[in-house]
Protein backbone atom coordinates (compact mmCIF):
# COMPACT_ATOMS: atom_id res chain seq x y z
CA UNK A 1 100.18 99.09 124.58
CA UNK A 2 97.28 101.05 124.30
CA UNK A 3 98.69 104.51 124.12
CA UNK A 4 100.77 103.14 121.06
CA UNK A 5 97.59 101.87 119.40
CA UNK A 6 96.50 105.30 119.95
CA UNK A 7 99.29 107.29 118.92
CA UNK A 8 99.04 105.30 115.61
CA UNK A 9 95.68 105.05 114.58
CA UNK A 10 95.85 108.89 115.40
CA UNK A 11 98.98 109.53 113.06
CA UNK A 12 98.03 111.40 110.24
CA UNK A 13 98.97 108.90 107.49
CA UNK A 14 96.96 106.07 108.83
CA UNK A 15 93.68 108.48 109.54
CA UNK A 16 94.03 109.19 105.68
CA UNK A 17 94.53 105.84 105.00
CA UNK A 18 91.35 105.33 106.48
CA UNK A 19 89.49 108.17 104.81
CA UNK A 20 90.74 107.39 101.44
CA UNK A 21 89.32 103.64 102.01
CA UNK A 22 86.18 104.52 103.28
CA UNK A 23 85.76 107.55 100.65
CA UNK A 24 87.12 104.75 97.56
CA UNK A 25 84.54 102.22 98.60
CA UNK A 26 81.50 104.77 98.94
CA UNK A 27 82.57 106.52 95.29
CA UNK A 28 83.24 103.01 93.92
CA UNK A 29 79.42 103.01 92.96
CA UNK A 30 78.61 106.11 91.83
CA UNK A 31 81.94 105.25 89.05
CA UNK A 32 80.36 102.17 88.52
CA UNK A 33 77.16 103.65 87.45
CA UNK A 34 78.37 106.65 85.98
CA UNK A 35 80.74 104.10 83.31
CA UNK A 36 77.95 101.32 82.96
CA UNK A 37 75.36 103.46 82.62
CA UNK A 38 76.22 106.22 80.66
CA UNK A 39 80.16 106.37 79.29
CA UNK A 40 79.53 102.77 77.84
CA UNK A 41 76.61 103.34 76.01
CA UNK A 42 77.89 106.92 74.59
CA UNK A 43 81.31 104.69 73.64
CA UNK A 44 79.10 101.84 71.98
CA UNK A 45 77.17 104.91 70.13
CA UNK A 46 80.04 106.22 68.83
CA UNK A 47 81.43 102.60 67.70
CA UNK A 48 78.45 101.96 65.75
CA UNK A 49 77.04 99.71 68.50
CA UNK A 50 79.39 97.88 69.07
CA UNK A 51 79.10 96.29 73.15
CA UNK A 52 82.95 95.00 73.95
CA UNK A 53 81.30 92.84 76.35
CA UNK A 54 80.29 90.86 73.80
CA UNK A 55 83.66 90.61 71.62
CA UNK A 56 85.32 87.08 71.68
CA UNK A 57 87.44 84.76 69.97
CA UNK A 58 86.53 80.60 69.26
CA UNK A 59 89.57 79.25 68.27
CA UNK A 60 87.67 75.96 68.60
CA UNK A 61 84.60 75.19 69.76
CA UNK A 62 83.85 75.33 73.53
CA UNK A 63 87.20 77.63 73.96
CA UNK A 64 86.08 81.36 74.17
CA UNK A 65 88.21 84.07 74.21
CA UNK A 66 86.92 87.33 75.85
CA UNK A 67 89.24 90.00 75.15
CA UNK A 68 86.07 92.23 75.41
CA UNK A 69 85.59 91.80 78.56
CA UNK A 70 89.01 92.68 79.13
CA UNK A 71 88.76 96.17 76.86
CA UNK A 72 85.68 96.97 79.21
CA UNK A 73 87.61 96.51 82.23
CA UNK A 74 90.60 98.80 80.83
CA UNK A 75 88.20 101.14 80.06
CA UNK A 76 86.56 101.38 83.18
CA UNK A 77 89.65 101.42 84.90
CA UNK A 78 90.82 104.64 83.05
CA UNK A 79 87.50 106.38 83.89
CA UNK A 80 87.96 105.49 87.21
CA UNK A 81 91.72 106.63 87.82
CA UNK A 82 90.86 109.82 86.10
CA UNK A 83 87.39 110.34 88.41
CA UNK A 84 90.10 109.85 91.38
CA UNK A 85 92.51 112.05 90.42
CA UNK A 86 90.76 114.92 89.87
CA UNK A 87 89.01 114.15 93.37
CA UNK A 88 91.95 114.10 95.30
CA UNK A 89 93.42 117.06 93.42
CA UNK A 90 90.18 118.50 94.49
CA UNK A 91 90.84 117.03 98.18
CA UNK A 92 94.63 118.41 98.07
CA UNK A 93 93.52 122.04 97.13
CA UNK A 94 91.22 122.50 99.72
CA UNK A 95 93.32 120.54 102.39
CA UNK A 96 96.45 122.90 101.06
CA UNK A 97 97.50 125.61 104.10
CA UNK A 98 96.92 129.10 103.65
CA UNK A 99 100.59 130.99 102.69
CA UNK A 100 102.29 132.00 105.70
CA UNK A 101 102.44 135.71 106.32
CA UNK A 102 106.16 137.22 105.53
CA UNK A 103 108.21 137.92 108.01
CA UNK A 104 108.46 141.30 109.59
CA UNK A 105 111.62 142.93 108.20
CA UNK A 106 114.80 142.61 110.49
CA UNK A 107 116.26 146.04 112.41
CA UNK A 108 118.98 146.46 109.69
CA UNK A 109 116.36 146.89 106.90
CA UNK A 110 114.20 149.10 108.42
CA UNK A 111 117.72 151.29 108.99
CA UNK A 112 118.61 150.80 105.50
CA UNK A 113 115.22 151.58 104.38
CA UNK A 114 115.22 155.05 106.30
CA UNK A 115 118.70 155.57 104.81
CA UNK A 116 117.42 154.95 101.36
CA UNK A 117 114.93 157.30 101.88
CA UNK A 118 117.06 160.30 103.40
CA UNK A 119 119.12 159.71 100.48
CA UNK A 120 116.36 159.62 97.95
CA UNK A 121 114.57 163.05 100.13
CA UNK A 122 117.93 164.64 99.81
CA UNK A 123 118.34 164.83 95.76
CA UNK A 124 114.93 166.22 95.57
């Protein structure tokens, strides 16, 4: 039972299921920050102030309707699937193998090759 544990938690999708958990929750914050702290306010600057945190709708009194909340949370979602993609693009191009190296060329070419130049040496 162990060795199967092992064999799993060794494959190579759950290791970067693990990695891409561990790497989300760490760059979590630093999205947080970077949206709170300086995407909103640029966004609210270029809105004329506007904060979408505080948008709402009373249909009557005591009911609130916060559908700013909910554009902040869209918003911050986009920044944050976009931040992600381009890091795992990132992630993909430097995890990407180098080309392979071509293959050496069979016996036949090299014989056509040599015939090909014979042929080409003998016109001259």
């Amino acid at each position: 039972m162990w060795e199967e544990f092992k064999n799993f938690a060794m494959k190579g999708n759950a290791l970067d299921l693990a990695i891409g958990v561990i790497i989300g929750a760490a760059f979590t914050p630093i999205v947080s920050t970077l949206v709170a702290n300086i995407l909103m306010p640029i966004i609210g600057y270029i809105t004329a102030g506007v904060n979408f945190s505080n948008l709402a709708i009373e249909p009557v009194e005591a009911v609130e309707i916060k559908y700013g909340l909910f554009l902040n949370a869209i918003i911050q979602f986009l920044i944050t699937a976009v931040a992600l993609f381009f890091l795992i693009k990132g992630i993909n191009i430097i995890r990407r193998p180098a080309p392979a190296a071509p293959p050496a060329p069979t016996q036949s070419e090299i014989y056509l090759k040599e015939i090909r130049d014979a042929l080409v040496k003998g016109k001259a």
